[in-house]
Protein backbone atom coordinates (compact mmCIF):
# COMPACT_ATOMS: atom_id res chain seq x y z
CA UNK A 1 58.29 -10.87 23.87
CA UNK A 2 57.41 -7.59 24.98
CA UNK A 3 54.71 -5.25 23.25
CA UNK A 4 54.80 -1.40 23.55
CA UNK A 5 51.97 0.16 23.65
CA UNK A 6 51.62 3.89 22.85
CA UNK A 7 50.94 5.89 25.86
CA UNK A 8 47.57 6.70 26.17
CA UNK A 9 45.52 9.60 27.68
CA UNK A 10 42.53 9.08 29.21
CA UNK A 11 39.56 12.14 29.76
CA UNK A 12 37.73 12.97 33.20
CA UNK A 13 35.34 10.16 31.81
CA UNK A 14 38.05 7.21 32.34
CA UNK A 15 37.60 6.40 28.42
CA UNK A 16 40.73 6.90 26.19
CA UNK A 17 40.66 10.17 24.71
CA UNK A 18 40.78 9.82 20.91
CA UNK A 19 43.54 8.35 18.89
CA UNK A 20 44.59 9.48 15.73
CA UNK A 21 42.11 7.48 12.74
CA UNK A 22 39.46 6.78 16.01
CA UNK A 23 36.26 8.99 15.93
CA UNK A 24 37.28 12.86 16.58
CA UNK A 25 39.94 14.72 16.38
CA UNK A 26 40.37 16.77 19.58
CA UNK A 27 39.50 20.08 19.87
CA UNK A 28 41.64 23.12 20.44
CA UNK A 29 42.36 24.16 24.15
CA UNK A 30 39.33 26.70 25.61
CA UNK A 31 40.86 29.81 26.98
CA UNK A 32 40.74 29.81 30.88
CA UNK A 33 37.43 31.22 32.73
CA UNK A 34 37.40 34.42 34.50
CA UNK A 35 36.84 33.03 38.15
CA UNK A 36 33.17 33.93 39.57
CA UNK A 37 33.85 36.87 42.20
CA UNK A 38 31.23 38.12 44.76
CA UNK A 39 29.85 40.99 43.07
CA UNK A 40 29.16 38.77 40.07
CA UNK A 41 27.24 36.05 41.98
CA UNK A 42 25.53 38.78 43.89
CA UNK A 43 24.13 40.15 40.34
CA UNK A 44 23.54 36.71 39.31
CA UNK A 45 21.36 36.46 42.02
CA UNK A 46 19.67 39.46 42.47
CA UNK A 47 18.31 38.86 38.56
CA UNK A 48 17.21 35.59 38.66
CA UNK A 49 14.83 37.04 42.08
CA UNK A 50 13.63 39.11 40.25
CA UNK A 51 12.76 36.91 37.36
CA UNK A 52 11.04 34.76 40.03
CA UNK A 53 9.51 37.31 41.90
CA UNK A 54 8.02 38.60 38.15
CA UNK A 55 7.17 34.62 37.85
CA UNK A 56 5.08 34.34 40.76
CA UNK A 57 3.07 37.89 40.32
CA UNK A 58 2.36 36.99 37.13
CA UNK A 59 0.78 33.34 37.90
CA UNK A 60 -1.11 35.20 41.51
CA UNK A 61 -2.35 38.00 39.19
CA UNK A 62 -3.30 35.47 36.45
CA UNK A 63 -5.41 33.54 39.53
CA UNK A 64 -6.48 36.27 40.73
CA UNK A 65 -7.84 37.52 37.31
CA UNK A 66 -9.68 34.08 36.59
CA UNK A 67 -11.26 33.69 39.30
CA UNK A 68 -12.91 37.45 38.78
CA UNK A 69 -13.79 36.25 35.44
CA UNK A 70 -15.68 33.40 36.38
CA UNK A 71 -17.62 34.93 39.02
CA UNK A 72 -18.85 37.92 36.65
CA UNK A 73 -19.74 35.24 34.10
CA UNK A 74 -21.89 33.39 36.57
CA UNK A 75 -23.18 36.77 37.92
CA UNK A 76 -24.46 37.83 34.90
CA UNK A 77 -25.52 34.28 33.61
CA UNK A 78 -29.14 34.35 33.42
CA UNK A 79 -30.56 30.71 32.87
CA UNK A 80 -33.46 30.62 30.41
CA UNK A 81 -36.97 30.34 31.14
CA UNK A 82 -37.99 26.97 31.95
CA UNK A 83 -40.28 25.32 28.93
CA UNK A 84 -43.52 24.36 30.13
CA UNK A 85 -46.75 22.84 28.24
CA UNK A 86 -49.57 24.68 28.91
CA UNK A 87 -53.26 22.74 27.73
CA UNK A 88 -56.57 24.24 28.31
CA UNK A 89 -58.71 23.15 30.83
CA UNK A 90 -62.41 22.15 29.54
CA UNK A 91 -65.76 20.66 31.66
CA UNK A 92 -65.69 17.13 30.97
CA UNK A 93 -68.81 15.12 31.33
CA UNK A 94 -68.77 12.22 32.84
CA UNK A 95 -69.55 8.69 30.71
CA UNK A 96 -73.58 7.78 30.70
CA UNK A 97 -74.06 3.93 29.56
CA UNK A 98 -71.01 4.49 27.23
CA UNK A 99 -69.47 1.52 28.65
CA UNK A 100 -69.10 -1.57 26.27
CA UNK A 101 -71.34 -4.34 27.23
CA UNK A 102 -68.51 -6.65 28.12
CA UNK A 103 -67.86 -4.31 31.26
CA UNK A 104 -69.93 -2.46 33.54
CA UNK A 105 -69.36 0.53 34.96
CA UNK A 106 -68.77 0.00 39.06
CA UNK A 107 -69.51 3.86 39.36
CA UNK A 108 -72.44 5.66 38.73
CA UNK A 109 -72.63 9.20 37.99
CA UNK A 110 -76.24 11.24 38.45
């Protein structure tokens, strides 16, 4: 007993490329790609340097503009005054016999 199969195609993948009723239908042939000459890659090329070449001024210029900014901002930062508590000095007199009885005073004052 011999079964025949239906031939089947298979894509670059290696998986069976779809059979009618299984998952989607296939789609129309592309047309055929111009083939890449010289003169196009060259173009092709030459833009995307430039691109890059636009990249990188643009990132040194951004650098270069930060790191003017910052040193202005600290140039002109000026910190504020430091707070400090004044009191007024006054002539203290030194204690005579106002010592509590409980202690004596170890230093006598004239």
């Amino acid at each position: 007993m011999t079964l025949e199969h239906s031939p089947k195609t298979e894509t670059s993948f290696g998986h069976p490329a779809s059979e009618p009723g299984h998952g989607t239908p296939p789609s129309p042939p592309r047309p055929p790609r111009k083939p890449v000459t010289r003169g196009r890659l060259t173009v092709r090329i030459i833009i995307m340097l430039v691109v890059l070449g636009l990249l990188g001024a643009a990132l040194y210029g951004f650098n270069t503009f930060r790191a003017k900014a910052i040193a202005d901002f600290f140039a002109n930062n000026k910190p504020p005054p430091t707070p400090v508590a004044l009191a007024e000095a006054t002539v203290q007199r030194p204690c005579r016999n106002t010592c509590p009885p409980s202690a004596r005073c170890r230093r006598r004052v004239r």
